[in-house]
PDB file of N, CA and C in Angstrom:
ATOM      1  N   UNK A   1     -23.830  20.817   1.240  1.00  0.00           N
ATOM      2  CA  UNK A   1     -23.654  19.405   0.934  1.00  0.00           C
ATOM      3  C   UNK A   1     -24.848  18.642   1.481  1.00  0.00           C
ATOM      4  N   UNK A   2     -25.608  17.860   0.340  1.00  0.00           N
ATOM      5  CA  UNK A   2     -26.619  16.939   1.316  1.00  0.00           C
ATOM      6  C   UNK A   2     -25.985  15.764   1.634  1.00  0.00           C
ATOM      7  N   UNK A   3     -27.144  15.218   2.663  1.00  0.00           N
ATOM      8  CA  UNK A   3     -26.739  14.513   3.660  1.00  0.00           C
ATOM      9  C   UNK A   3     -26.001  13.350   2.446  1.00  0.00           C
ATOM     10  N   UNK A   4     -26.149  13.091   1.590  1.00  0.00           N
ATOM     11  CA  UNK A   4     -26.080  11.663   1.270  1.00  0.00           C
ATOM     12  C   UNK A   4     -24.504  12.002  -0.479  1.00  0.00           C
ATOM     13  N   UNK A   5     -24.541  13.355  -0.347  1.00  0.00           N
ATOM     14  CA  UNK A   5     -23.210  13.445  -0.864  1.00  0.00           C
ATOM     15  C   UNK A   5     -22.045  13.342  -0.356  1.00  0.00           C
ATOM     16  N   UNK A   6     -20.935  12.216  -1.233  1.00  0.00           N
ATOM     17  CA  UNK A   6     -19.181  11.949  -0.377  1.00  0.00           C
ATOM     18  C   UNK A   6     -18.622  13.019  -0.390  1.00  0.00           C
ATOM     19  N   UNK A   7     -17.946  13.160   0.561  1.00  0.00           N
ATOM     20  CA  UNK A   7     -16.791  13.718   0.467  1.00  0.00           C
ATOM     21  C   UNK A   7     -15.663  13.402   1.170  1.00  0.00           C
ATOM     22  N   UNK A   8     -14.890  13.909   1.720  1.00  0.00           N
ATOM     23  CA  UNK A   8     -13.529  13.499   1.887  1.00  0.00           C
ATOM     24  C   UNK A   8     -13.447  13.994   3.471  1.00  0.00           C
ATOM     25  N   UNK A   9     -13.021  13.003   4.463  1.00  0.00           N
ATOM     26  CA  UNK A   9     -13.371  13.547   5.696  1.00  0.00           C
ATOM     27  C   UNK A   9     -11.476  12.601   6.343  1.00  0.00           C
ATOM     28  N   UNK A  10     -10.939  13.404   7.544  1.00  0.00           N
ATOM     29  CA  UNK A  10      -9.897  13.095   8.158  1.00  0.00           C
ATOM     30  C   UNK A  10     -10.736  12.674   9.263  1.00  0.00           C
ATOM     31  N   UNK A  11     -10.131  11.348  10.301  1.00  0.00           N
ATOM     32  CA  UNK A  11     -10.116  11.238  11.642  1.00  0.00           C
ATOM     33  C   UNK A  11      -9.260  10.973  12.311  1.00  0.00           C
ATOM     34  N   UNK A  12      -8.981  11.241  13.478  1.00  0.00           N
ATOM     35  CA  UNK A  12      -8.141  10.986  14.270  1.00  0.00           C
ATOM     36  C   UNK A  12      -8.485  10.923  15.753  1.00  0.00           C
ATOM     37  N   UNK A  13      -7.798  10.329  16.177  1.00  0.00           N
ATOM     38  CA  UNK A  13      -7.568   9.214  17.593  1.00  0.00           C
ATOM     39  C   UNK A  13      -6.848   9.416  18.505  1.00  0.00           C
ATOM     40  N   UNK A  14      -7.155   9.606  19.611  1.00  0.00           N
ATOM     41  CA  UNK A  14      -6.120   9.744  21.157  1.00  0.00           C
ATOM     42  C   UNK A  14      -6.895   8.606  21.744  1.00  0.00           C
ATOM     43  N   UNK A  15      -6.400   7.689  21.709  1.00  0.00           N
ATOM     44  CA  UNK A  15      -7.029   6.095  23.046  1.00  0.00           C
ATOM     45  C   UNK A  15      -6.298   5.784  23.607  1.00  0.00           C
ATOM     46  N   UNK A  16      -6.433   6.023  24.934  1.00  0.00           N
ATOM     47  CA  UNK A  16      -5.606   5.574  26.452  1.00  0.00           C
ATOM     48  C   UNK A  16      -5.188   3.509  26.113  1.00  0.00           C
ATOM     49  N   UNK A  17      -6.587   3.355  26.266  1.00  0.00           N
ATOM     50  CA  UNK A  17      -6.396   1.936  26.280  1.00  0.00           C
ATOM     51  C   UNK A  17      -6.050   0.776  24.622  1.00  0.00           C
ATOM     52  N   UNK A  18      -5.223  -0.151  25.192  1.00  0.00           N
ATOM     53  CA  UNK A  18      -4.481  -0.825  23.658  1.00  0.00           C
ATOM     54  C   UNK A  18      -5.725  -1.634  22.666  1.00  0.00           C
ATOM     55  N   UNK A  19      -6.272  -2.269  24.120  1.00  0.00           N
ATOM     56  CA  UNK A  19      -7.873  -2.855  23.243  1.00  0.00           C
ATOM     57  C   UNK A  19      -8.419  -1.885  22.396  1.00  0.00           C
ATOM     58  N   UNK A  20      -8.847  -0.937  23.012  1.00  0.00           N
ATOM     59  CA  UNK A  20      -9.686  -0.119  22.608  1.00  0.00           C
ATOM     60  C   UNK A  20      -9.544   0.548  21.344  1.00  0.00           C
ATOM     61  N   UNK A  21      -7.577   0.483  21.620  1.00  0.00           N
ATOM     62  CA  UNK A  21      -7.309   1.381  20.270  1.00  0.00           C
ATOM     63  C   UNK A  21      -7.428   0.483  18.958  1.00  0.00           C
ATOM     64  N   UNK A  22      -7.302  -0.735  19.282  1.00  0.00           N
ATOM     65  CA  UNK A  22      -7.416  -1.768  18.473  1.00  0.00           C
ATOM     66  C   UNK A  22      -8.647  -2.197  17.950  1.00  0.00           C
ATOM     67  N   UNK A  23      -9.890  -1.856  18.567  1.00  0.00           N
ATOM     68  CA  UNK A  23     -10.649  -2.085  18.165  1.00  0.00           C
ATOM     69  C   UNK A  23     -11.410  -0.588  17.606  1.00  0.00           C
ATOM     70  N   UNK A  24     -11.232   0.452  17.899  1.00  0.00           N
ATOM     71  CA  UNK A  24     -11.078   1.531  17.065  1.00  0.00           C
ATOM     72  C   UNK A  24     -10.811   1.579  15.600  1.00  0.00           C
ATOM     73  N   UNK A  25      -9.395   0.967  15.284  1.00  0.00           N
ATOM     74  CA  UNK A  25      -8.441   0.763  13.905  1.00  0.00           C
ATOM     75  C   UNK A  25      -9.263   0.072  13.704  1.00  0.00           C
ATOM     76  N   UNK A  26      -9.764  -1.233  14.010  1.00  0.00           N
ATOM     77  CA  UNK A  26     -10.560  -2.221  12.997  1.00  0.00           C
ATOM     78  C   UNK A  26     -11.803  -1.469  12.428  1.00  0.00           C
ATOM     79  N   UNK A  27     -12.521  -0.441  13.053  1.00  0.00           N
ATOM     80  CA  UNK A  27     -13.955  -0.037  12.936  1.00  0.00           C
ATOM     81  C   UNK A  27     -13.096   0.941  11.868  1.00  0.00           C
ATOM     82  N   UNK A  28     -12.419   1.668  12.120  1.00  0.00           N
ATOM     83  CA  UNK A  28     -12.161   2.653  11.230  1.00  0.00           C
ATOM     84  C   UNK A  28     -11.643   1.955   9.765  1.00  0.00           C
ATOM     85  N   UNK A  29     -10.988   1.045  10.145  1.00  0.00           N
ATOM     86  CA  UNK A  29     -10.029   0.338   8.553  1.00  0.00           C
ATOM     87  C   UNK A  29     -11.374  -0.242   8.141  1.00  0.00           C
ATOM     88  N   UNK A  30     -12.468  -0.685   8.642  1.00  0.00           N
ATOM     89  CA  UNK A  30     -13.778  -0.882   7.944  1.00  0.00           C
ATOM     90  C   UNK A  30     -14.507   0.175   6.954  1.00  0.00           C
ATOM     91  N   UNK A  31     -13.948   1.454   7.113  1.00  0.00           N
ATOM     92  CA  UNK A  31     -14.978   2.985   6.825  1.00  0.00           C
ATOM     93  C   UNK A  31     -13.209   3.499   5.750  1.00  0.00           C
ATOM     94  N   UNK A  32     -12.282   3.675   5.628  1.00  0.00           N
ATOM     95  CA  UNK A  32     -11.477   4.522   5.454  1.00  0.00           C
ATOM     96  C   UNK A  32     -10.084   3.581   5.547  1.00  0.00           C
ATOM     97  N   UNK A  33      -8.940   4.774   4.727  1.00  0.00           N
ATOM     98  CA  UNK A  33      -7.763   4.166   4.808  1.00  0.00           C
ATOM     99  C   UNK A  33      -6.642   4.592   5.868  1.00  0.00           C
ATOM    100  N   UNK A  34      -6.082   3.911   6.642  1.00  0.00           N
ATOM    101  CA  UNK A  34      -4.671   4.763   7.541  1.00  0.00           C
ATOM    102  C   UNK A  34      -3.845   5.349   6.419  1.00  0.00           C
ATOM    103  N   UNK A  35      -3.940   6.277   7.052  1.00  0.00           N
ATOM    104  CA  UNK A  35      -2.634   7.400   6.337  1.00  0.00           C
ATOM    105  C   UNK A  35      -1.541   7.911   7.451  1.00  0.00           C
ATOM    106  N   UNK A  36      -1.471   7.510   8.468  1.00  0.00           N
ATOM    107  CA  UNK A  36      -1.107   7.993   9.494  1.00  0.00           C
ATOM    108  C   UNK A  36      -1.284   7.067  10.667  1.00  0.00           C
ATOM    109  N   UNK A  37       0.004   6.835  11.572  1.00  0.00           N
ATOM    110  CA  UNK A  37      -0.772   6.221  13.003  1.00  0.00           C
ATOM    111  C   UNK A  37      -2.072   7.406  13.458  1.00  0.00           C
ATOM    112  N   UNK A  38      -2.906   6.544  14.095  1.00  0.00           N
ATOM    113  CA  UNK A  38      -4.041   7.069  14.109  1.00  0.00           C
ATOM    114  C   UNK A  38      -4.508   8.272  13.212  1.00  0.00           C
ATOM    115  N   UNK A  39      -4.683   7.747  12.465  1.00  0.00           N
ATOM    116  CA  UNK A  39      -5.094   9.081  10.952  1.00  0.00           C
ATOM    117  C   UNK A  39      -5.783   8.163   9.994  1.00  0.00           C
ATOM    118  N   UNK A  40      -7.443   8.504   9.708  1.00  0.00           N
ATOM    119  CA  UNK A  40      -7.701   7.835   8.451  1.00  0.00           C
ATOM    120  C   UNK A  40      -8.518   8.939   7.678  1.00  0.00           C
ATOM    121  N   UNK A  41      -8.357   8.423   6.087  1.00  0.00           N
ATOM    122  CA  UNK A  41      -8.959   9.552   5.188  1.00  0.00           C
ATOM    123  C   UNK A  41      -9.921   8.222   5.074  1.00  0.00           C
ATOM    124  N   UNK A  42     -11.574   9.272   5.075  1.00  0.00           N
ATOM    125  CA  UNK A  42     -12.915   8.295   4.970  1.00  0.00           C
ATOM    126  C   UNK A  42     -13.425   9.248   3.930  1.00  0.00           C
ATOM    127  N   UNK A  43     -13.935   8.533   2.695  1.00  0.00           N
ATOM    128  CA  UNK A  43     -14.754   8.976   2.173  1.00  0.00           C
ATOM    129  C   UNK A  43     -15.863   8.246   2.169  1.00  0.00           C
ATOM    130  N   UNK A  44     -17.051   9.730   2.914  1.00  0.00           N
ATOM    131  CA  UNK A  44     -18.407   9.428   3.228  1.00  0.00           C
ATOM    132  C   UNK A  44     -18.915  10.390   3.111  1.00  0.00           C
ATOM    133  N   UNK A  45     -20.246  10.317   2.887  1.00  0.00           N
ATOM    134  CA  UNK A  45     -21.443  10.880   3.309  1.00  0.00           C
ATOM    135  C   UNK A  45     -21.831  12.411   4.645  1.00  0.00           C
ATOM    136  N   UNK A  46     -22.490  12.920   4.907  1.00  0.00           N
ATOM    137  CA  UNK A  46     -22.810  13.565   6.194  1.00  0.00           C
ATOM    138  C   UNK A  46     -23.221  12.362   7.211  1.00  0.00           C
ATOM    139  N   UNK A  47     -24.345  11.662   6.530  1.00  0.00           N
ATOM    140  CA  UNK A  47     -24.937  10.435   7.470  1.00  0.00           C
ATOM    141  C   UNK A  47     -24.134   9.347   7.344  1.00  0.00           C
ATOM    142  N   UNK A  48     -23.052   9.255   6.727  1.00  0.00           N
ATOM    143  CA  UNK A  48     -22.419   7.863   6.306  1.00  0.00           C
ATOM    144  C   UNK A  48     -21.380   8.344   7.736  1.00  0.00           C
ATOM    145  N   UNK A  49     -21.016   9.167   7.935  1.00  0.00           N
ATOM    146  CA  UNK A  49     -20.053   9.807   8.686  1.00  0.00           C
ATOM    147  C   UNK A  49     -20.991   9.564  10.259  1.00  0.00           C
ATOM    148  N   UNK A  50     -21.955  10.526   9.908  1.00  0.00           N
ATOM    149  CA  UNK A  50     -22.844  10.385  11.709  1.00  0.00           C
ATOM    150  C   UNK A  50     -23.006   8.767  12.376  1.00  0.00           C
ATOM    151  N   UNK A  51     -23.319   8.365  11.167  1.00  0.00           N
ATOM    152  CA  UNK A  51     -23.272   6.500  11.510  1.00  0.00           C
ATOM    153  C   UNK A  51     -21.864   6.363  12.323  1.00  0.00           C
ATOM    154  N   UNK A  52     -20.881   5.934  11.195  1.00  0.00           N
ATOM    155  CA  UNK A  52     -19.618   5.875  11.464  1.00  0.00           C
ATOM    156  C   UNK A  52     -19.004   6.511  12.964  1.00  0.00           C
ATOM    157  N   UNK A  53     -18.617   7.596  13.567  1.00  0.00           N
ATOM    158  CA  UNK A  53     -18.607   8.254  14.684  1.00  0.00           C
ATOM    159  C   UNK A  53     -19.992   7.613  15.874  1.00  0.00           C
ATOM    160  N   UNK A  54     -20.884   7.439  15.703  1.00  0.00           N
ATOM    161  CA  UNK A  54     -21.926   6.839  16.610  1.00  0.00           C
ATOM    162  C   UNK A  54     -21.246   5.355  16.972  1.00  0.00           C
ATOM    163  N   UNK A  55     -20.543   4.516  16.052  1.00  0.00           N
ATOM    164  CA  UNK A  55     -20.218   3.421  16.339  1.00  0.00           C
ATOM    165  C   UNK A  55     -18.782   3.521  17.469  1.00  0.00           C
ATOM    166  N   UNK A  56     -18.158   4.688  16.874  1.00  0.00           N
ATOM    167  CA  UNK A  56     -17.114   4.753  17.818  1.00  0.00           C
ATOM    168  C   UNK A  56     -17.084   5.198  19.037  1.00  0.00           C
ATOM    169  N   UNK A  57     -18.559   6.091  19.269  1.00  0.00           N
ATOM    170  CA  UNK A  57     -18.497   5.946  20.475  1.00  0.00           C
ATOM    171  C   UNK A  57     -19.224   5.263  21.194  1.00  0.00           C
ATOM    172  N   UNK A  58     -19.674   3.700  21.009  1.00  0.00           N
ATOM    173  CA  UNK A  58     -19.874   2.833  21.611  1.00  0.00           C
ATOM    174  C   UNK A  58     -18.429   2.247  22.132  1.00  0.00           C
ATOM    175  N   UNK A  59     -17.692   2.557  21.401  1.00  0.00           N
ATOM    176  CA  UNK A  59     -15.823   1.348  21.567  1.00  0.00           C
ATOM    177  C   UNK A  59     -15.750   2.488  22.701  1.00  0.00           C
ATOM    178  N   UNK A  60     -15.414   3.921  22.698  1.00  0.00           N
ATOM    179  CA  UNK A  60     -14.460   4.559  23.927  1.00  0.00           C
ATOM    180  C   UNK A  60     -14.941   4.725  24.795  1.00  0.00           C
ATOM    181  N   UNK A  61     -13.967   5.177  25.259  1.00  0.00           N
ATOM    182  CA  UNK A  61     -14.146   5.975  26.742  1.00  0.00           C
ATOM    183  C   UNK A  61     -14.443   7.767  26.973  1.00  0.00           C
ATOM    184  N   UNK A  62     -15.302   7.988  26.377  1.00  0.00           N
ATOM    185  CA  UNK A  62     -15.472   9.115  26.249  1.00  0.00           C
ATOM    186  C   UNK A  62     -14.872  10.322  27.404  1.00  0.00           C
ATOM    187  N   UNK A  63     -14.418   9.847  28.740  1.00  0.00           N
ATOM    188  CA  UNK A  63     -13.854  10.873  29.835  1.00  0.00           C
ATOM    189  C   UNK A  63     -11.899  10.423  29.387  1.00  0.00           C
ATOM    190  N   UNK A  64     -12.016   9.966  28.699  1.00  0.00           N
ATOM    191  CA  UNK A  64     -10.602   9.419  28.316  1.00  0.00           C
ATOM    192  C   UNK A  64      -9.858   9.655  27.227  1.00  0.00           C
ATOM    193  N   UNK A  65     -10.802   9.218  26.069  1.00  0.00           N
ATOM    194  CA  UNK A  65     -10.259   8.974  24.694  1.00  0.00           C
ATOM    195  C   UNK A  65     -10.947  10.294  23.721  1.00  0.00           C
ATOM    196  N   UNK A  66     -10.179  10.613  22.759  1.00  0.00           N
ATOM    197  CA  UNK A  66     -10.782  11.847  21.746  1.00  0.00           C
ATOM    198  C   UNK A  66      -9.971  11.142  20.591  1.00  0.00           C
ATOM    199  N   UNK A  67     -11.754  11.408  19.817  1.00  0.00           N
ATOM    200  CA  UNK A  67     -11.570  10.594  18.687  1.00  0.00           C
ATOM    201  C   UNK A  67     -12.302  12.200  17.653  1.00  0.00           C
ATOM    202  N   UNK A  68     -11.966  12.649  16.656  1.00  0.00           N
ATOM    203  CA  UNK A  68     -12.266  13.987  15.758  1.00  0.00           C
ATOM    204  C   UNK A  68     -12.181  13.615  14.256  1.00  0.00           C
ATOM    205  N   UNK A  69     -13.295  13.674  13.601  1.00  0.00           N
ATOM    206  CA  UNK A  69     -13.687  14.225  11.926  1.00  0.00           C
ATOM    207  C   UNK A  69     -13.565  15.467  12.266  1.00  0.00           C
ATOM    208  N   UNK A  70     -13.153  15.305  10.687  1.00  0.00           N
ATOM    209  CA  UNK A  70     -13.198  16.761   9.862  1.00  0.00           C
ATOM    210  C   UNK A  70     -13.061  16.140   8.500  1.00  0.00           C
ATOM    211  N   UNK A  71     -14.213  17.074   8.094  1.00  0.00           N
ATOM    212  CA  UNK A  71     -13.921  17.355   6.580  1.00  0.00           C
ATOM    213  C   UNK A  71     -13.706  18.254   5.749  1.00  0.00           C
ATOM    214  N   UNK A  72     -13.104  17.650   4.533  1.00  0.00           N
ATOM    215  CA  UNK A  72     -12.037  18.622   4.308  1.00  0.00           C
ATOM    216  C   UNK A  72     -13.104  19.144   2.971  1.00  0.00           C
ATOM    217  N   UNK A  73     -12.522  20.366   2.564  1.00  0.00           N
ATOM    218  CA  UNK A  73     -13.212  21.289   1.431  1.00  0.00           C
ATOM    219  C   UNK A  73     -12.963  20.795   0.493  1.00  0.00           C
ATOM    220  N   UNK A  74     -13.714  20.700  -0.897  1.00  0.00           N
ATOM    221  CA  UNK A  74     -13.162  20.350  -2.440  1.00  0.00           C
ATOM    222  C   UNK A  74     -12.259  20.798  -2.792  1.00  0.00           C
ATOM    223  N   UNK A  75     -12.242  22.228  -2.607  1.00  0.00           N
ATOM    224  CA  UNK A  75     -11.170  22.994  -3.275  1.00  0.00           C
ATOM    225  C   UNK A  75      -9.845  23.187  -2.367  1.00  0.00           C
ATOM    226  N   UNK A  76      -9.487  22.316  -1.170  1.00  0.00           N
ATOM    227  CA  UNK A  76      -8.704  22.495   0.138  1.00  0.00           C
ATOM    228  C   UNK A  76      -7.050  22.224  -0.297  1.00  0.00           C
ATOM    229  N   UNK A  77      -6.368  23.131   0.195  1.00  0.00           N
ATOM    230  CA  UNK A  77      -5.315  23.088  -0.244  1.00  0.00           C
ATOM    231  C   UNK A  77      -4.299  22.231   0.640  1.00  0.00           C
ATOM    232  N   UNK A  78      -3.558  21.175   0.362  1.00  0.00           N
ATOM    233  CA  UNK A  78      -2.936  19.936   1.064  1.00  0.00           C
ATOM    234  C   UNK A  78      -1.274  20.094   0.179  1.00  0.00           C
ATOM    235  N   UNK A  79      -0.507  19.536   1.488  1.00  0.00           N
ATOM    236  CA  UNK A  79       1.119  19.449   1.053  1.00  0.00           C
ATOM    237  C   UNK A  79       1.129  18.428   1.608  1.00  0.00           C
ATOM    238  N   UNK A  80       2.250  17.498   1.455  1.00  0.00           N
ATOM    239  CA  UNK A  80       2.793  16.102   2.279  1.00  0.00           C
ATOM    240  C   UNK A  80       4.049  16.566   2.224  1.00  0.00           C
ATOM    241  N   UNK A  81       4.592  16.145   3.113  1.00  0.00           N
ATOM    242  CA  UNK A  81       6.188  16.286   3.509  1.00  0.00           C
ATOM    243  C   UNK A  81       6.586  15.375   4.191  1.00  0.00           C
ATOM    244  N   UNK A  82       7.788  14.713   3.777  1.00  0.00           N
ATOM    245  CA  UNK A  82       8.561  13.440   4.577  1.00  0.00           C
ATOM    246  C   UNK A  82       8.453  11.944   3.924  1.00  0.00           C
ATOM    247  N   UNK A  83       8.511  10.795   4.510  1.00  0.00           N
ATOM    248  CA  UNK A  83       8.162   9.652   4.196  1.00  0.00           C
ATOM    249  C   UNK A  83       6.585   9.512   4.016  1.00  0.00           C
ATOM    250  N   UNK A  84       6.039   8.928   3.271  1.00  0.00           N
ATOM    251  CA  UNK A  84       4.880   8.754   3.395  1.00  0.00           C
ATOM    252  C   UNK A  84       4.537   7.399   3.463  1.00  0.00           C
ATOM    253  N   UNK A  85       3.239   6.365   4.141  1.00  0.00           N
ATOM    254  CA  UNK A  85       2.869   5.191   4.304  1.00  0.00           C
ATOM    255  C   UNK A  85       2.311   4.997   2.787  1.00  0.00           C
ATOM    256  N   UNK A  86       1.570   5.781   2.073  1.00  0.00           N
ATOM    257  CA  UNK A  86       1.210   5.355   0.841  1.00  0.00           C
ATOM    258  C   UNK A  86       1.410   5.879   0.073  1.00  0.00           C
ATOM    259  N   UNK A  87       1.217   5.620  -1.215  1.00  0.00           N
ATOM    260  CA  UNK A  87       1.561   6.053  -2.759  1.00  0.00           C
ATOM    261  C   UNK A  87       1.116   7.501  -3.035  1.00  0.00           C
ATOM    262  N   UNK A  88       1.920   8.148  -3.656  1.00  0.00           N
ATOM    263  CA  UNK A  88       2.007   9.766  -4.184  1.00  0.00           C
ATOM    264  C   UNK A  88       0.413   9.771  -4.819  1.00  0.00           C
ATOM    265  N   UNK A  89      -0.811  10.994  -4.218  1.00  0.00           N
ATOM    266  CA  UNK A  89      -1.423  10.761  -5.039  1.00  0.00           C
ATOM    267  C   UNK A  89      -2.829   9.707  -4.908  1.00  0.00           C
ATOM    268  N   UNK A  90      -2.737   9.096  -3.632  1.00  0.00           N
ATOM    269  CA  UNK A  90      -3.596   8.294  -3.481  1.00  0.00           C
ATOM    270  C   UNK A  90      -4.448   8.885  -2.848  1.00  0.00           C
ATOM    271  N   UNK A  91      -6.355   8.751  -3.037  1.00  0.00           N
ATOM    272  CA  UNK A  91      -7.054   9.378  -2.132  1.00  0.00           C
ATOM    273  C   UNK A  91      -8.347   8.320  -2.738  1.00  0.00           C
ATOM    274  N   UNK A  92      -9.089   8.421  -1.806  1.00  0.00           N
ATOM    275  CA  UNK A  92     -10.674   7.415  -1.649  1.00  0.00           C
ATOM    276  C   UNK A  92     -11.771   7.744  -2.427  1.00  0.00           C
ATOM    277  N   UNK A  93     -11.820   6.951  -3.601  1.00  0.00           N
ATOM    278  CA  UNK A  93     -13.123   7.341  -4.522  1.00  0.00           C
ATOM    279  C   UNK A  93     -14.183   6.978  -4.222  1.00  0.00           C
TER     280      UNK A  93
END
């Protein structure tokens, strides 16, 4: 994948502190959608992503807080189970 092709990337969040987590969600609901308390699907880039993560760790506490991308494969195989926050089917073009 070059740097400047989207794809489909998960993050997620462990923040001790309420500010922090709050200002986390805002940076992230800027890049991606919540799918999850602390869970967002971002579609980006390699560098759209390195940006993105560089900003967040200006917000934490790095001896504290763990914040993790991953991205996911084209061909990656996904189930949902339970209630869901959004619509059957929804994902970030």
């Amino acid at each position: 994948m070059s740097s400047h092709q989207k794809a489909h990337w998960i993050v997620t969040y462990d923040i001790v502190d309420n500010y922090t987590r709050g200002q986390v969600f805002k940076c992230l609901k800027g890049h991606g959608t919540p799918s999850q308390y602390s869970v967002f699907a971002v579609d980006a880039s390699n560098a759209q992503m390195g940006a993105l993560m560089a900003e967040v760790a200006k917000l934490i506490d790095s001896r504290a807080d763990d914040v993790r991308a991953y991205r996911l494969p084209e061909d990656g195989w996904r189930a949902t189970l339970g209630n869901t926050m959004l619509p059957d089917n929804l994902w970030l073009t």
